[in-house]
C-alpha atoms as a PDB file:
ATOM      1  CA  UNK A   1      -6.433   7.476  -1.040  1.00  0.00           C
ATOM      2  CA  UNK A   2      -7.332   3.884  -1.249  1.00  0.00           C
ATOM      3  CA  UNK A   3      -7.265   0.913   1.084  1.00  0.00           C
ATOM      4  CA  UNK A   4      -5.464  -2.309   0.326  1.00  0.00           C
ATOM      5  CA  UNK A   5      -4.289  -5.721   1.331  1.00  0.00           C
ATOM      6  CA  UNK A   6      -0.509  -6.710   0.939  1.00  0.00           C
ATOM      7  CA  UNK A   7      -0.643 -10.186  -0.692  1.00  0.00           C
ATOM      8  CA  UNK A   8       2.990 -10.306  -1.726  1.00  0.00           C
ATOM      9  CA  UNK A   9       6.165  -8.952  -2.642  1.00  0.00           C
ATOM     10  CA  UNK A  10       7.628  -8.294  -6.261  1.00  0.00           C
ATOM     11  CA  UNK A  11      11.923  -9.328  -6.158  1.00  0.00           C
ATOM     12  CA  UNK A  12      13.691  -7.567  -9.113  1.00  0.00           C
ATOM     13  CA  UNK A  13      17.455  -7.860  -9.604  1.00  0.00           C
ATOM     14  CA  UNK A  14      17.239  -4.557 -11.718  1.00  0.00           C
ATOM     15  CA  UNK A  15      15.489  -1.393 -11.508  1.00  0.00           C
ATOM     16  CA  UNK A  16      15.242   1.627 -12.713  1.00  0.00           C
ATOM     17  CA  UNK A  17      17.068   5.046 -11.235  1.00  0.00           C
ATOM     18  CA  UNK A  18      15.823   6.180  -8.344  1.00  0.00           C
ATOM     19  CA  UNK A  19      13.868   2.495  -7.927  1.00  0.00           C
ATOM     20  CA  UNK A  20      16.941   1.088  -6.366  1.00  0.00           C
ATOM     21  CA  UNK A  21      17.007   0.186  -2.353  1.00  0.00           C
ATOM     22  CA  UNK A  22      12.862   0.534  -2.360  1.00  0.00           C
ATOM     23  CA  UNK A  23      10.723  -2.180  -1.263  1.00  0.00           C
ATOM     24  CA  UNK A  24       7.804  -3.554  -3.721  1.00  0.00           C
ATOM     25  CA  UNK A  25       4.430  -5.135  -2.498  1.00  0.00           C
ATOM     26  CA  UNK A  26       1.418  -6.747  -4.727  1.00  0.00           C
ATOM     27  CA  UNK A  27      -1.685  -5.705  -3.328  1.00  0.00           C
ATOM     28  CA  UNK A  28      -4.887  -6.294  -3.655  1.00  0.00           C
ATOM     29  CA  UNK A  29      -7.477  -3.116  -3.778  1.00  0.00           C
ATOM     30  CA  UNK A  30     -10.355  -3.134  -0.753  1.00  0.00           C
ATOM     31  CA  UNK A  31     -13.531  -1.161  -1.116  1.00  0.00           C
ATOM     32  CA  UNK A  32     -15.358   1.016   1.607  1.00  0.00           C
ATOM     33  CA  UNK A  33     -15.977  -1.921   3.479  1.00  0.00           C
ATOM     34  CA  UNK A  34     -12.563  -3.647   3.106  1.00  0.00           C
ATOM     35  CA  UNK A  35     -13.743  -6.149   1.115  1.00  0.00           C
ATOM     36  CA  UNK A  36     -11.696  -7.590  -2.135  1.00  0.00           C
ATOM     37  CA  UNK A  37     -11.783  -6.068  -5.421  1.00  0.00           C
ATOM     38  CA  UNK A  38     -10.469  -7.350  -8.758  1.00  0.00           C
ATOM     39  CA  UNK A  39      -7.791  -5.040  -8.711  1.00  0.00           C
ATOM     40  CA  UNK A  40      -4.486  -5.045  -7.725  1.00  0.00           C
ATOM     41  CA  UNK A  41      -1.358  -3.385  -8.203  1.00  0.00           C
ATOM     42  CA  UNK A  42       2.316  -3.428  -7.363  1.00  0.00           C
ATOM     43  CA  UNK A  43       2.940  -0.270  -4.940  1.00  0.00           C
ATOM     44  CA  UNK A  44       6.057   1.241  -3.356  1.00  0.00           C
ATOM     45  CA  UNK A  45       6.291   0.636   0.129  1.00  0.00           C
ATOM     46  CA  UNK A  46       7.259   3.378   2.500  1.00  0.00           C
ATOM     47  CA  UNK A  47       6.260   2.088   5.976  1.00  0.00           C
ATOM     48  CA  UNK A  48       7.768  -1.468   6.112  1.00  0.00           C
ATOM     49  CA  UNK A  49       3.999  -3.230   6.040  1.00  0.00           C
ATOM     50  CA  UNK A  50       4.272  -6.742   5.205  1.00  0.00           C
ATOM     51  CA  UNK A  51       2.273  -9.188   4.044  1.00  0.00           C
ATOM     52  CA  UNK A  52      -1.236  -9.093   5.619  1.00  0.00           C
ATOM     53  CA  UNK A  53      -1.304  -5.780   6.240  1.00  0.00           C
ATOM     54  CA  UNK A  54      -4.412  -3.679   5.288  1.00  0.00           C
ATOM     55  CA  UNK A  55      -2.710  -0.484   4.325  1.00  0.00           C
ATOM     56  CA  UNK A  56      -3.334   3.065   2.614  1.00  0.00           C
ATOM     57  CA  UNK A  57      -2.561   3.704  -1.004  1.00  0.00           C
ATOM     58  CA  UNK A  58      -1.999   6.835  -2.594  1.00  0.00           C
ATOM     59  CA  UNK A  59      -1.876   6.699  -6.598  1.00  0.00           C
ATOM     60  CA  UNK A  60      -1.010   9.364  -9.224  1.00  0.00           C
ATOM     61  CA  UNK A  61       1.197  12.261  -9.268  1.00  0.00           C
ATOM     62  CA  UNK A  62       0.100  12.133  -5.181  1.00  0.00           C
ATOM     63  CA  UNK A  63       2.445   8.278  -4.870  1.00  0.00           C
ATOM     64  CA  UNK A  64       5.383  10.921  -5.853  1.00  0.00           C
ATOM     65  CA  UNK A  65       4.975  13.075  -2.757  1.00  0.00           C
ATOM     66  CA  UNK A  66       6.619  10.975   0.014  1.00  0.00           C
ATOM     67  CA  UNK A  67      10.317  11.607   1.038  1.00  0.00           C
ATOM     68  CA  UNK A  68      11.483   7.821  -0.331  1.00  0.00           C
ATOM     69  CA  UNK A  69       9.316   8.568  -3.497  1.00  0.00           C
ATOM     70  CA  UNK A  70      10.491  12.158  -5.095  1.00  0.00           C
ATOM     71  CA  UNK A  71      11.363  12.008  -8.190  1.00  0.00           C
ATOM     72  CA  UNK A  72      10.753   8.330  -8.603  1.00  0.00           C
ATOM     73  CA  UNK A  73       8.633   6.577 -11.214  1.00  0.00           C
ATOM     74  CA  UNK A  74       5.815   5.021  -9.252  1.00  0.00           C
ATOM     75  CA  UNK A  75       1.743   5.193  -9.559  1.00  0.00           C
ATOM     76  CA  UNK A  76       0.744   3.262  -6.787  1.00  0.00           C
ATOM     77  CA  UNK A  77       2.365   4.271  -3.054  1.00  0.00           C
ATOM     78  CA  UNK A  78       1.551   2.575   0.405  1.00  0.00           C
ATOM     79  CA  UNK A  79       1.975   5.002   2.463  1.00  0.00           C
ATOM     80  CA  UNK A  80       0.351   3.754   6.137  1.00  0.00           C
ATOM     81  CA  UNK A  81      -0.419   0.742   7.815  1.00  0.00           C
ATOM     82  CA  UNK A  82      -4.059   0.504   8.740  1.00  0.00           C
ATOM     83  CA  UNK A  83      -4.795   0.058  12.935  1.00  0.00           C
ATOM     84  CA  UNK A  84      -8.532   0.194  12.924  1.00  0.00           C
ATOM     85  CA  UNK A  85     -11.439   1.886  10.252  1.00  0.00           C
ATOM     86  CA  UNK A  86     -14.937   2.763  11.761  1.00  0.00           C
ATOM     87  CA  UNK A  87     -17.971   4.109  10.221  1.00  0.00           C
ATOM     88  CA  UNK A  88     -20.400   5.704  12.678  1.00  0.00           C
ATOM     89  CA  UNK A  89     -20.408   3.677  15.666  1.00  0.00           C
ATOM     90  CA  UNK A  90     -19.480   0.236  13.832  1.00  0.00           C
ATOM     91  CA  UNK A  91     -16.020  -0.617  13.839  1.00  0.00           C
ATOM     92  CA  UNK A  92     -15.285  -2.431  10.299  1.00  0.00           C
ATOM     93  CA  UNK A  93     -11.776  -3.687  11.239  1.00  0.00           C
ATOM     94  CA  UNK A  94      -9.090  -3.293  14.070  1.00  0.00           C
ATOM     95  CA  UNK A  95      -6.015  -4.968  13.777  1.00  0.00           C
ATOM     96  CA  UNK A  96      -5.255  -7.992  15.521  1.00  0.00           C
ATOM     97  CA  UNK A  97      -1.742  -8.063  17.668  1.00  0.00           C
ATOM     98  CA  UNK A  98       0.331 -10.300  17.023  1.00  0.00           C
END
């Protein structure tokens, strides 16, 4: 798994079989410590998170493994929205309510 940051959403008018009715986000991969990386990739969303949102990526054959994603041609799946990540004792985020 891999952490990321939604920074935006991808509209398409067609898609592909089994593409049609999901959601798809741009975002931007974090490292270990959440910060930026030059990477980024459009991702099927399967937990409503929005723009914002730190979230948890699966990729591969694994991004095929969720009930909205069986079957369906996708590398890149968010599959949870982040609440908090600590290492040790240090807490490296927690998510602000809104």
């Amino acid at each position: 798994m891999k952490f990321g940051l939604v920074i935006g959403s991808v509209v398409s008018t067609r898609k592909a079989g089994k593409l049609k009715g999901l959601k798809i986000l741009v975002v931007n991969y974090l490292n270990e410590n959440l910060e930026k990386t030059p990477n980024s990739a459009a991702c099927i969303d399967t937990v409503n998170a929005g723009e914002g949102d730190i979230v948890l990526l699966c990729s591969s054959s694994s991004a095929r493994l969720t009930e909205q994603t069986t079957d369906v041609a996708t590398d890149n799946t968010i599959i949870g929205i982040v609440d908090s990540v600590s290492h040790g004792n240090k807490i490296i985020y927690k998510k602000q309510n809104s």
